[in-house]
Protein backbone atom coordinates (compact mmCIF):
# COMPACT_ATOMS: atom_id res chain seq x y z
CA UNK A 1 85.94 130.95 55.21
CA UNK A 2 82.97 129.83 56.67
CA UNK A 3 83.28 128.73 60.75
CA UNK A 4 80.91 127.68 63.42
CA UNK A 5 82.31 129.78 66.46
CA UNK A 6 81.49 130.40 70.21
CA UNK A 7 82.38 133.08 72.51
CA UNK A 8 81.33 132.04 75.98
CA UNK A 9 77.27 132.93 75.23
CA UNK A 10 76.63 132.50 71.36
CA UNK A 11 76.98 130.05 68.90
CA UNK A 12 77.11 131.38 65.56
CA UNK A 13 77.94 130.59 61.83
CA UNK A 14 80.49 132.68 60.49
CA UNK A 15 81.05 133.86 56.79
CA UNK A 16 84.56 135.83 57.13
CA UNK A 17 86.55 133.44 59.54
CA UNK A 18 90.55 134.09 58.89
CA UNK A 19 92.45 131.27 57.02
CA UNK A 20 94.23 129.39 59.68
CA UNK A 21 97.80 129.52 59.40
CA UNK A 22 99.99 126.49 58.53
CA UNK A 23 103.33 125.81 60.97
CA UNK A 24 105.90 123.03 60.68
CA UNK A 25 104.57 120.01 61.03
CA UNK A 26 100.99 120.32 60.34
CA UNK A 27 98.41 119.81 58.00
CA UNK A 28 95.57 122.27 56.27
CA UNK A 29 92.63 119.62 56.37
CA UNK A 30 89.15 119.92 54.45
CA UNK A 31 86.49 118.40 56.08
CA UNK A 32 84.41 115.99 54.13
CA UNK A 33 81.98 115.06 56.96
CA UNK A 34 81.80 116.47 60.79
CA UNK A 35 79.49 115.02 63.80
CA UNK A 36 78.16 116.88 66.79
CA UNK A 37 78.59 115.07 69.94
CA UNK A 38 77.16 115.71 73.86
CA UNK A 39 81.25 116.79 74.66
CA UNK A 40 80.48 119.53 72.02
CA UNK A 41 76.90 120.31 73.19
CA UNK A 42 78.52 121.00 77.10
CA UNK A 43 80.51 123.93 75.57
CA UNK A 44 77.75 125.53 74.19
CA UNK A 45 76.18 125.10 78.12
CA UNK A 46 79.18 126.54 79.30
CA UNK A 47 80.33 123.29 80.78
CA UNK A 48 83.80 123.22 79.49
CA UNK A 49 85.64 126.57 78.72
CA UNK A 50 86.26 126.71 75.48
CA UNK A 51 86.03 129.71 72.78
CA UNK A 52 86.61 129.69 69.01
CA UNK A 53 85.95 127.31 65.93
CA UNK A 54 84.28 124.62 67.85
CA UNK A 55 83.30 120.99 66.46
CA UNK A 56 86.27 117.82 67.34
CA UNK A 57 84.60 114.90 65.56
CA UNK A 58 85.99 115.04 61.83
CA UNK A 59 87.00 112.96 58.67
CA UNK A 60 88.78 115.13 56.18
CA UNK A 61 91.15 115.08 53.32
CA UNK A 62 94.73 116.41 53.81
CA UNK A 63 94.97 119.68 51.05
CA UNK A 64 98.27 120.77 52.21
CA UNK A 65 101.04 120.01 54.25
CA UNK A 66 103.59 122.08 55.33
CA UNK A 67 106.66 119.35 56.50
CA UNK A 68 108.97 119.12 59.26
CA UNK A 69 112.17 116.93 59.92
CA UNK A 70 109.65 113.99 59.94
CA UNK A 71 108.48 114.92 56.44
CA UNK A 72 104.72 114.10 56.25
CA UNK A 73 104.12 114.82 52.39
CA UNK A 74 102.72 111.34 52.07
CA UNK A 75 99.52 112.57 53.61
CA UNK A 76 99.09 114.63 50.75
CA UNK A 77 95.16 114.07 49.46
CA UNK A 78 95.06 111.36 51.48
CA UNK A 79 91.21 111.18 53.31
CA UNK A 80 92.08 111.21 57.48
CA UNK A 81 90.96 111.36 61.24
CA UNK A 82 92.90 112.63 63.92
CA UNK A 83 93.76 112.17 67.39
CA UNK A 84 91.89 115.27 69.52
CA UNK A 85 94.68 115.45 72.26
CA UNK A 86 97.61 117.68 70.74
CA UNK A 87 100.64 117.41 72.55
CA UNK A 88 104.23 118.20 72.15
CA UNK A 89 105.99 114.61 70.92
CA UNK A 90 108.66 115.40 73.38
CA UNK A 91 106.39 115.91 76.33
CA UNK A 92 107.76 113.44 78.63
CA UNK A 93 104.58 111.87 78.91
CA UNK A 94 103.96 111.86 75.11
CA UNK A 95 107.68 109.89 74.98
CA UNK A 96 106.21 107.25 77.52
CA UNK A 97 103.14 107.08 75.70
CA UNK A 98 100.61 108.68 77.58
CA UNK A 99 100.59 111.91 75.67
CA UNK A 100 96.54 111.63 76.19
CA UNK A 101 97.31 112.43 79.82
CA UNK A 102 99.83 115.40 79.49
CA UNK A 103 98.90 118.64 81.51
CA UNK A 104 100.01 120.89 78.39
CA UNK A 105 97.73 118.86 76.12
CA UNK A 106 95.49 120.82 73.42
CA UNK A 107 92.21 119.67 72.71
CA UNK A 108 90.93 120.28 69.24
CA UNK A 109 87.40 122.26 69.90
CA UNK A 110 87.47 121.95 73.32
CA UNK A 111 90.47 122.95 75.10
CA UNK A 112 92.91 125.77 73.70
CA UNK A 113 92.50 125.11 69.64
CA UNK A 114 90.36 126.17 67.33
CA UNK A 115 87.92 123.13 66.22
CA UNK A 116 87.00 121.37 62.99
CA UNK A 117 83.66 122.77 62.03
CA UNK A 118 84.87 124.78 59.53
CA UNK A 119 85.93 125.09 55.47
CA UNK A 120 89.53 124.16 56.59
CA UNK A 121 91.08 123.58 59.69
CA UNK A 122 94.71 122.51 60.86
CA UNK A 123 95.92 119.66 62.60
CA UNK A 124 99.76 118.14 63.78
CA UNK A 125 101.13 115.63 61.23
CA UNK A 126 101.77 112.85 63.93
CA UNK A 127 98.24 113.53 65.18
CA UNK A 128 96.38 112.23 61.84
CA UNK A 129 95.21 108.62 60.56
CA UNK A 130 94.55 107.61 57.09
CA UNK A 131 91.33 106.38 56.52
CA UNK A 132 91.25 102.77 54.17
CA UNK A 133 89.07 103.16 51.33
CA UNK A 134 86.92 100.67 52.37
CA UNK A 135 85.47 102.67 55.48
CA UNK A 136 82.48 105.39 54.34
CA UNK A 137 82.90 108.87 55.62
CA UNK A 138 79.71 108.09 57.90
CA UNK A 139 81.79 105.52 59.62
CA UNK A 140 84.92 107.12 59.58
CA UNK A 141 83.65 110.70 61.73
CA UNK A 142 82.70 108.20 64.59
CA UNK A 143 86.33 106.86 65.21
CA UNK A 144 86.76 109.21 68.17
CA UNK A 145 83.61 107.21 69.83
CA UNK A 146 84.51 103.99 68.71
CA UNK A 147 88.66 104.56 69.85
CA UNK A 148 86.71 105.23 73.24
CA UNK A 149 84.93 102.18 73.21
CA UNK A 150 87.62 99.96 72.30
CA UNK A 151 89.94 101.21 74.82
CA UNK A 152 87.22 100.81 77.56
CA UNK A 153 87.35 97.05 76.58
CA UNK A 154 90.64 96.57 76.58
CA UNK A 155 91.46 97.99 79.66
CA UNK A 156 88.41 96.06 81.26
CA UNK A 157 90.28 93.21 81.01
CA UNK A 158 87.61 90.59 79.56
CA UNK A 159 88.94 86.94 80.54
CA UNK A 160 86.15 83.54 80.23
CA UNK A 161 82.61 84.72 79.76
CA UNK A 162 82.02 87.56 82.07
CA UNK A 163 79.24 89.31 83.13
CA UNK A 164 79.11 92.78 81.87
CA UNK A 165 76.11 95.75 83.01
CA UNK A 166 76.87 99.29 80.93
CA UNK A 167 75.06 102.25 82.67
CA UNK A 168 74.36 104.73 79.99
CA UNK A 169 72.77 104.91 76.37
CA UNK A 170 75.64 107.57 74.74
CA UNK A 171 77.40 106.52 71.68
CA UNK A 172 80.14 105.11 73.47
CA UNK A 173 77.96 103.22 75.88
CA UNK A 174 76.17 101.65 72.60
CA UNK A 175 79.74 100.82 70.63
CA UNK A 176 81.22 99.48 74.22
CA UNK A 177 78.62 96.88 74.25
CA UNK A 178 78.83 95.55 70.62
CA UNK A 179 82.56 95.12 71.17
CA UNK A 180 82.58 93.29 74.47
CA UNK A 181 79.41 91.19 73.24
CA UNK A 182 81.75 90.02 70.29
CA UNK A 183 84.38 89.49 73.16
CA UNK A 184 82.32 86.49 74.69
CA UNK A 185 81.20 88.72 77.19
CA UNK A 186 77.78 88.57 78.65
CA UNK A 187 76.84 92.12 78.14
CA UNK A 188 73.55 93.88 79.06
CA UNK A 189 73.14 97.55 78.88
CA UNK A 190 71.11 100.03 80.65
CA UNK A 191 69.51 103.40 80.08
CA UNK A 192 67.22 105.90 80.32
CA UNK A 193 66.29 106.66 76.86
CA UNK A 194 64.05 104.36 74.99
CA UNK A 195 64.38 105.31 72.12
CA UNK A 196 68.36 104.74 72.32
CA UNK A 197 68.04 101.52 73.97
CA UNK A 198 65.55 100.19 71.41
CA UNK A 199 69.64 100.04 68.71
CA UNK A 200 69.76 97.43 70.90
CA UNK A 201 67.38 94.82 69.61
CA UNK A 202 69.04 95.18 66.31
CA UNK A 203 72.22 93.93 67.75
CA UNK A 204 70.83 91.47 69.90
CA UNK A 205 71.77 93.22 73.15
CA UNK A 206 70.39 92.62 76.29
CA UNK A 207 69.03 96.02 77.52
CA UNK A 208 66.67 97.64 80.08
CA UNK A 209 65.44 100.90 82.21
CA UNK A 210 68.07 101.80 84.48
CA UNK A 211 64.99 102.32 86.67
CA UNK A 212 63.86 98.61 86.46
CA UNK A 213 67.12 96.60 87.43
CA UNK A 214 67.47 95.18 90.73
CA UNK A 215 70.88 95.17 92.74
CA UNK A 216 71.83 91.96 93.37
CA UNK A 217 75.69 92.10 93.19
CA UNK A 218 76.25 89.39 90.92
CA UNK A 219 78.39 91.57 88.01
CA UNK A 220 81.18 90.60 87.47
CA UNK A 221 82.02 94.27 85.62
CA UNK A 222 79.96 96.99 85.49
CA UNK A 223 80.98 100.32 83.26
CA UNK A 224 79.66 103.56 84.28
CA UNK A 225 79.18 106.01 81.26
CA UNK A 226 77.43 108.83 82.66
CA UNK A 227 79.07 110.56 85.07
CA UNK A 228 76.59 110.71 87.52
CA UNK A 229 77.11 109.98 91.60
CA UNK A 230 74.01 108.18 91.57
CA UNK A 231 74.76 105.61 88.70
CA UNK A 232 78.44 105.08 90.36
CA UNK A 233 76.70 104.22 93.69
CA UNK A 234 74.00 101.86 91.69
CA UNK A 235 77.26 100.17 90.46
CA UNK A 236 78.91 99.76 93.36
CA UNK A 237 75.67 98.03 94.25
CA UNK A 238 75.56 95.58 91.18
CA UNK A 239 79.08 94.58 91.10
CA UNK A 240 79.91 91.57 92.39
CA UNK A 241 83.02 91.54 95.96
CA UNK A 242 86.16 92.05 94.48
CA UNK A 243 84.37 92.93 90.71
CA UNK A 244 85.21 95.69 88.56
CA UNK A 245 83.89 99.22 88.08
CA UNK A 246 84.99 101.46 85.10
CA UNK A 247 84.20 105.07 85.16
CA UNK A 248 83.94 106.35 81.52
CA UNK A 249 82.89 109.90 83.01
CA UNK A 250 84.38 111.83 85.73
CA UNK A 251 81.71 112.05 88.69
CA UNK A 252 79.59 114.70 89.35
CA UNK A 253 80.13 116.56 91.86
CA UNK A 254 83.35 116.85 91.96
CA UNK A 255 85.33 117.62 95.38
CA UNK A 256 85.83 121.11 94.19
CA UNK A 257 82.42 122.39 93.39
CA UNK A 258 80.33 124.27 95.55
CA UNK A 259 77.02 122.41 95.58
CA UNK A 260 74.90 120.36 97.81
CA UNK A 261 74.77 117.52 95.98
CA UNK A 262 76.48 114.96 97.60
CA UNK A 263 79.26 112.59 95.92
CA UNK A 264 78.93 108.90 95.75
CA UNK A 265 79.96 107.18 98.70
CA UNK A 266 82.88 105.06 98.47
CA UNK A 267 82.66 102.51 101.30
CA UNK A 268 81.58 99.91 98.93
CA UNK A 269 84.96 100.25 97.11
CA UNK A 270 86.35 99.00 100.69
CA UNK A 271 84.19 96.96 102.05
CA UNK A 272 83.73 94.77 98.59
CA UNK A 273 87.44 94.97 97.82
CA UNK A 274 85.98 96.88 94.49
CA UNK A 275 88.65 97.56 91.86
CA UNK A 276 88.01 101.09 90.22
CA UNK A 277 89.24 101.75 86.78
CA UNK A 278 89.61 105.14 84.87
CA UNK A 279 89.06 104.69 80.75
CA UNK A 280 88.86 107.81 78.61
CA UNK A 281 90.68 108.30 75.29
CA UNK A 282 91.51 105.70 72.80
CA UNK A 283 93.93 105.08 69.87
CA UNK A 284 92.06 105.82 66.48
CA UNK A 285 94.92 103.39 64.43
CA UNK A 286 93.05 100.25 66.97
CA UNK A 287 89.68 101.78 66.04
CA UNK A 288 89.90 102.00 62.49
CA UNK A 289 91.36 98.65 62.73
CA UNK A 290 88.19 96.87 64.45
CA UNK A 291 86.34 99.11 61.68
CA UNK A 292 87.78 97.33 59.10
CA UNK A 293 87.46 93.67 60.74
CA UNK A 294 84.37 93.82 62.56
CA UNK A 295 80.82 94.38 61.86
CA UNK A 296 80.60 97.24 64.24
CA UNK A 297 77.37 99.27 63.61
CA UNK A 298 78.12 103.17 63.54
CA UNK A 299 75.79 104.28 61.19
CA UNK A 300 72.89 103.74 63.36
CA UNK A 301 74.33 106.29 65.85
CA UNK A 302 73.48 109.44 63.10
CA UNK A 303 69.87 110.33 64.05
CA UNK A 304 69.93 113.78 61.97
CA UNK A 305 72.26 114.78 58.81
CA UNK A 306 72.85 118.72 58.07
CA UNK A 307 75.16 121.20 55.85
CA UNK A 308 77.35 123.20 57.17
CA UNK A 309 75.21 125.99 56.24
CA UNK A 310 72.63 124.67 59.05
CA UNK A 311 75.11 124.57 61.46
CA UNK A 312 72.79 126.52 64.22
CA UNK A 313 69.88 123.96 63.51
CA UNK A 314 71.95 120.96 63.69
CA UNK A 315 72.74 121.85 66.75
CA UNK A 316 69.51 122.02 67.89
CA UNK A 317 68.47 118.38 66.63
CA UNK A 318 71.61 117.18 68.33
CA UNK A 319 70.07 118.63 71.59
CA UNK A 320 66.79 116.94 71.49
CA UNK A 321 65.66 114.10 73.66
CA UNK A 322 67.31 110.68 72.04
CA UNK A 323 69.63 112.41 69.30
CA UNK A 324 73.05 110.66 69.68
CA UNK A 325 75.12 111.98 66.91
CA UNK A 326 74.56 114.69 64.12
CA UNK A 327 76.06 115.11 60.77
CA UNK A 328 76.96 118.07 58.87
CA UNK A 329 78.52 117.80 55.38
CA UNK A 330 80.42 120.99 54.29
């Protein structure tokens, strides 16, 4: 079968990939539409060490299923998205619900498994979603993002009419910012890319250069999306004493690295009584949910749309300065 595969220093589209094999409890899963993020972008750079079938953002349709105690033939044909964290269900974090957080996780295309951009790939029954027929395939590839985004604002906390600054123009910056705007939230966002931050006007957002904002600390919340020290300190700058900072990105550098860029400094966080928040995966069930309910723009997020066949040039529009997401239909 055809795969898009990466060994550490190519990316290439292969013809003769094997069949992967179907265990117990999972499901053989033909894509119907795939997306190419930044998270799959940093393996190709070497950023995260992953080698393989690469690609994590899918919606698919369930050809076979091969059942367990739990049974799982209902799935059968029906169109899905799946959870990208595969963990053992008896993982004692997985029983407590925080299976996202387990050390023995797998990551599908990015951490141990083989990824999605391929003819047919497998997944764990009690990882997948069924899609309602009223969502489009466009919309359903970007519940990963939009899981993300929804989780961010829930763990935020939004209570009366905050104020709300997002640092960052990714898709999950952009989806994070429709949600808490429809949350009675007072929500402006700011970036670096013009082109990204122009989505904006369409959804009546309140944007700007990251360059051009003052700090004034008068936020009451301020989400960091990029990962970079800089950006953290800025918001440790605009939040308000005792205010909320949410860092969607670990920060670069971390303590570990050998480099001579220096880390943010954290005084702020003690002087200001800052409260510092960690928000990463979401639940895709709550994000096809919102989907379905609210007029949440995804669509707008796909700046290029590819085959398969193209793989190697899609990835090369998804690289280019104010791409956000790229499609590829097998």
């Amino acid at each position: 079968m055809r795969a898009v595969t990466f060994d550490g220093n190519t990316l290439r589209l292969v013809q003769d990939y094997a069949e992967p094999a179907l265990q117990p409890g999972h499901a053989l899963i033909r894509p119907t539409l795939l997306a190419i993020d930044a998270t799959d972008l940093a393996v190709i750079r070497g950023d995260i060490p992953h080698t393989g079938v690469v690609g994590h953002l899918f919606v698919g349709v369930v050809e076979r299923v091969e059942p367990d105690a739990a049974g799982g033939k209902q799935l059968e044909s029906r169109r899905v998205v799946g959870s990208i964290n595969v963990v053992p269900p008896d993982s004692q974090l997985a029983r407590r619900g925080l299976g996202n957080h387990a050390l023995e996780r797998r990551i599908l295309g990015l951490r141990q498994m083989d990824g999605c951009f391929a003819d047919r790939f497998v997944m764990p029954l009690h990882n997948l979603v069924p899609v309602p027929e009223a969502i489009s395939d466009e919309q359903a590839v970007l519940t990963e993002p939009l899981a993300a985004a929804v989780h961010t604002s829930r763990i935020t906390r939004i209570e009366g009419k905050p104020y709300v600054t997002i640092i960052g123009d990714d898709p999950v910056a952009l989806l994070s910012a429709q949600i808490m705007t429809r949350l009675n939230a007072s929500v402006r966002l700011l970036g670096t890319n013009a082109e990204r931050l122009a989505l904006c006007d369409k959804w009546q957002i309140r944007h700007r250069l990251l360059s051009d904002v003052g700090l004034r600390q008068d936020q009451d919340i301020v989400i960091e999306c990029t990962g970079e020290a800089e950006n953290v300190a800025s918001a440790m700058r605009m939040v308000r004493p005792r205010g909320r900072i949410v860092l969607r990105r670990a920060v670069l550098p971390t303590p570990d690295e050998s480099t001579d860029r220096p880390g943010p400094d954290l005084m702020p966080v003690v002087l200001n009584e800052l409260e510092l928040i960690g928000a990463r995966c979401g639940n895709m069930s709550e994000a096809l949910s919102v989907m379905s309910r609210q007029p949440i723009d995804l669509v707008s997020l796909i700046t290029r749309r590819f085959r398969l066949d193209d793989a190697l040039d899609a990835y090369r529009a998804a690289a280019e300065p104010g791409a956000l997401l790229v499609t590829m239909q097998p």
